[in-house]
Protein backbone atom coordinates (compact mmCIF):
# COMPACT_ATOMS: atom_id res chain seq x y z
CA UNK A 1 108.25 210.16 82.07
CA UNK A 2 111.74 210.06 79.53
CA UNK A 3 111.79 206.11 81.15
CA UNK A 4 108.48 205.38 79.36
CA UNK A 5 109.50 206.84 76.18
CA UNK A 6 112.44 205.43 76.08
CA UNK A 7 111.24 201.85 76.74
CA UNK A 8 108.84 202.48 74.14
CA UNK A 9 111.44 203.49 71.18
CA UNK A 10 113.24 200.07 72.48
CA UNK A 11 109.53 197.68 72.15
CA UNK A 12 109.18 199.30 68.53
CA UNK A 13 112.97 199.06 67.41
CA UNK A 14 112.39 195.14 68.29
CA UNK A 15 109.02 194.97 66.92
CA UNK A 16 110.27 195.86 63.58
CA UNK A 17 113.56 194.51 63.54
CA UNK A 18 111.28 191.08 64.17
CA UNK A 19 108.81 191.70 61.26
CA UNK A 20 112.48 192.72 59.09
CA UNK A 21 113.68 189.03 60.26
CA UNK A 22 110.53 187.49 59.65
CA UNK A 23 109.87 188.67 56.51
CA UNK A 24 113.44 187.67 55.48
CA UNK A 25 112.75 184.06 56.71
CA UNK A 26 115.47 184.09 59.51
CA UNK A 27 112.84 183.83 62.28
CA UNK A 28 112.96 179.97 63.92
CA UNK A 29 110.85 177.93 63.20
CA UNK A 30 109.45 177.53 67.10
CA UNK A 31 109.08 181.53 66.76
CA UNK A 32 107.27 181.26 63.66
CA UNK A 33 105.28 178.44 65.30
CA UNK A 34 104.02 180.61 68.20
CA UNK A 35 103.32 183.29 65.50
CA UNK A 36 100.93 180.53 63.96
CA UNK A 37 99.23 179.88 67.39
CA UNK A 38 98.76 183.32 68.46
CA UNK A 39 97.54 184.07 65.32
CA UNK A 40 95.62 180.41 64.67
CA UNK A 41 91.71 181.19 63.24
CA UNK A 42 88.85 180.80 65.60
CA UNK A 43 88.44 177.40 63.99
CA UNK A 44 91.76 176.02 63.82
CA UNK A 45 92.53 173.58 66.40
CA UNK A 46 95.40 175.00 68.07
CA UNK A 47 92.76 178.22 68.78
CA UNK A 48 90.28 175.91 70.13
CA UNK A 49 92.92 174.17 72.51
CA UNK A 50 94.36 177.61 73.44
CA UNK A 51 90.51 179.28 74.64
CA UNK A 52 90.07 175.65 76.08
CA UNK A 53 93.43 176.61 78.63
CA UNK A 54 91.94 180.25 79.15
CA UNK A 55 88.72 178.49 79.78
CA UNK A 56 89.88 176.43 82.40
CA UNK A 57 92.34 178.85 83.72
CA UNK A 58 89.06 180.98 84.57
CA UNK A 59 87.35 177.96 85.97
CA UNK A 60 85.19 177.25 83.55
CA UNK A 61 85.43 173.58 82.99
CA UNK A 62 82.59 172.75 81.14
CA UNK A 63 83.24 175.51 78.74
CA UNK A 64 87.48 174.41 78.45
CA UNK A 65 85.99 170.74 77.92
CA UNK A 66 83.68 171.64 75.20
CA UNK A 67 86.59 173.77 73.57
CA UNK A 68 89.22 170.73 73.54
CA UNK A 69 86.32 168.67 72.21
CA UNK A 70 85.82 170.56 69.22
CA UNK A 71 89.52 170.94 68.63
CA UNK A 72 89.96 166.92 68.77
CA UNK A 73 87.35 166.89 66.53
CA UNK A 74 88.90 168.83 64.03
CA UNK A 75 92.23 167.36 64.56
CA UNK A 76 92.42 163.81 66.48
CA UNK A 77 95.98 164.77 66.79
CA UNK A 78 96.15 168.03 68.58
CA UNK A 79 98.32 166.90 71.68
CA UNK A 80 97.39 170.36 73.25
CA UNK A 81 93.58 169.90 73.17
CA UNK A 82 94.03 166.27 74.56
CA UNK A 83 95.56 167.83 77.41
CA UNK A 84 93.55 170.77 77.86
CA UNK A 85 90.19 167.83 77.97
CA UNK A 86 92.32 166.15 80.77
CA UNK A 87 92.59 168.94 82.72
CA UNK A 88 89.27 170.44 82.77
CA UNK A 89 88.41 166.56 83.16
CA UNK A 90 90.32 166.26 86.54
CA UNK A 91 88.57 169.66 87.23
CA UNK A 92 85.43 167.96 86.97
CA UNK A 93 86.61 165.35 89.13
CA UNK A 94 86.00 162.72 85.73
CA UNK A 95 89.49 161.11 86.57
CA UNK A 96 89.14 157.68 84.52
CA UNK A 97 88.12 159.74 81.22
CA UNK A 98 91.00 162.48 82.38
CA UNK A 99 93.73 159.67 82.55
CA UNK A 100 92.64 158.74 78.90
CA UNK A 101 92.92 161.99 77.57
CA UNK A 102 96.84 162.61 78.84
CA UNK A 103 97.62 159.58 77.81
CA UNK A 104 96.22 160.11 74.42
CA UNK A 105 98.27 163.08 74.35
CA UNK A 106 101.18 161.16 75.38
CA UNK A 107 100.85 158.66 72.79
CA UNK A 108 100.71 161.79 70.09
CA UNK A 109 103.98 163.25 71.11
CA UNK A 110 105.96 161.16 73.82
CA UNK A 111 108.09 164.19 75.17
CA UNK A 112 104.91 166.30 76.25
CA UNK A 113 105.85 166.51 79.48
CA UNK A 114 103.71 168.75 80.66
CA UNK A 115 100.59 165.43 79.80
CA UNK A 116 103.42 162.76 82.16
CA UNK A 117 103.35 165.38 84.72
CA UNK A 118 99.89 165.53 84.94
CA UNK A 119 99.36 162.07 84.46
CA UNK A 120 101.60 160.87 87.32
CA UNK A 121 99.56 163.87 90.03
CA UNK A 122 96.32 162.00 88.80
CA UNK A 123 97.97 158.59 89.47
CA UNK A 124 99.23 159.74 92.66
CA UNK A 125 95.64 161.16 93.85
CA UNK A 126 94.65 157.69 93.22
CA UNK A 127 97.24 156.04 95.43
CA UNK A 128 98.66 154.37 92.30
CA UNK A 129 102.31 155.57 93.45
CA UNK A 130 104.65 153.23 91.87
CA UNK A 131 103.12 154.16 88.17
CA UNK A 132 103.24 158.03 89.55
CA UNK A 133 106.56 157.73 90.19
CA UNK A 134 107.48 156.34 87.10
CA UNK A 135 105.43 159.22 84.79
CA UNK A 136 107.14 161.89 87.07
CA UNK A 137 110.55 160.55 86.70
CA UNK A 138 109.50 160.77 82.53
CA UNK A 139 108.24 164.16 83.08
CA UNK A 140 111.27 165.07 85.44
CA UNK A 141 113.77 164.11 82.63
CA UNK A 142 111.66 165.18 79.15
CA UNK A 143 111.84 168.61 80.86
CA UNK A 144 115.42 168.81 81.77
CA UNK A 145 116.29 167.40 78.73
């Protein structure tokens, strides 16, 4: 039972040497960005995007596609919700309007790999290989990179 105390003390000694950091500004800014989404407001598009990806995750595609399409309303240029629409689009078996919503998200941030890797397994399901191949090998390198 000492174990679990001890791990404890540890979680709360970094909790607060984190809100110390934070508060002195010498948190990173991708930190301080995931502080933003896990802390987004129900309305804010990021929020909307992330329920859309729990959503999905639970299988409930109409409900992740409704989600993303409120985000994108909000913000045209939330990559995330773009992506999140594509998936719960492939879910849906909507491929055509599924391919138009990674590559949206593509054409808002170029090194989302996670929308080229998507992309090119769509492609490929079509037996449009050579195009597959070439958003993989994007995906393959954006993510090494």
């Amino acid at each position: 039972m000492s174990w679990l105390w001890i791990t404890l003390g540890i979680l709360g000694a970094l909790i607060a040497l984190f809100v110390i950091w934070s508060l002195l500004g010498l948190v990173s800014p991708r930190i301080r960005e995931c502080q933003l989404r896990m802390t987004g407001t129900a309305n804010s598009p990021l929020h909307l995007a992330n329920q859309a990806a729990i959503e999905s995750n639970m299988g409930h595609h109409n409900q992740a596609l409704d989600l993303s399409q409120r985000a994108i309303d909000i913000d045209a240029n939330c990559k995330q919700a773009w992506y999140n629409k594509g998936v719960a689009l492939v879910s849906m078996k909507r491929l055509e309007d599924a391919e138009k919503a990674f590559r949206q998200a593509i054409r808002i941030d170029e090194a989302f790999w996670q929308s080229w890797h998507n992309l090119a397994a769509l492609l490929q399901s079509q037996g449009r290989n050579e195009e597959a191949n070439k958003c993989m090998s994007r995906a393959t390198r954006l993510r090494t990179a």
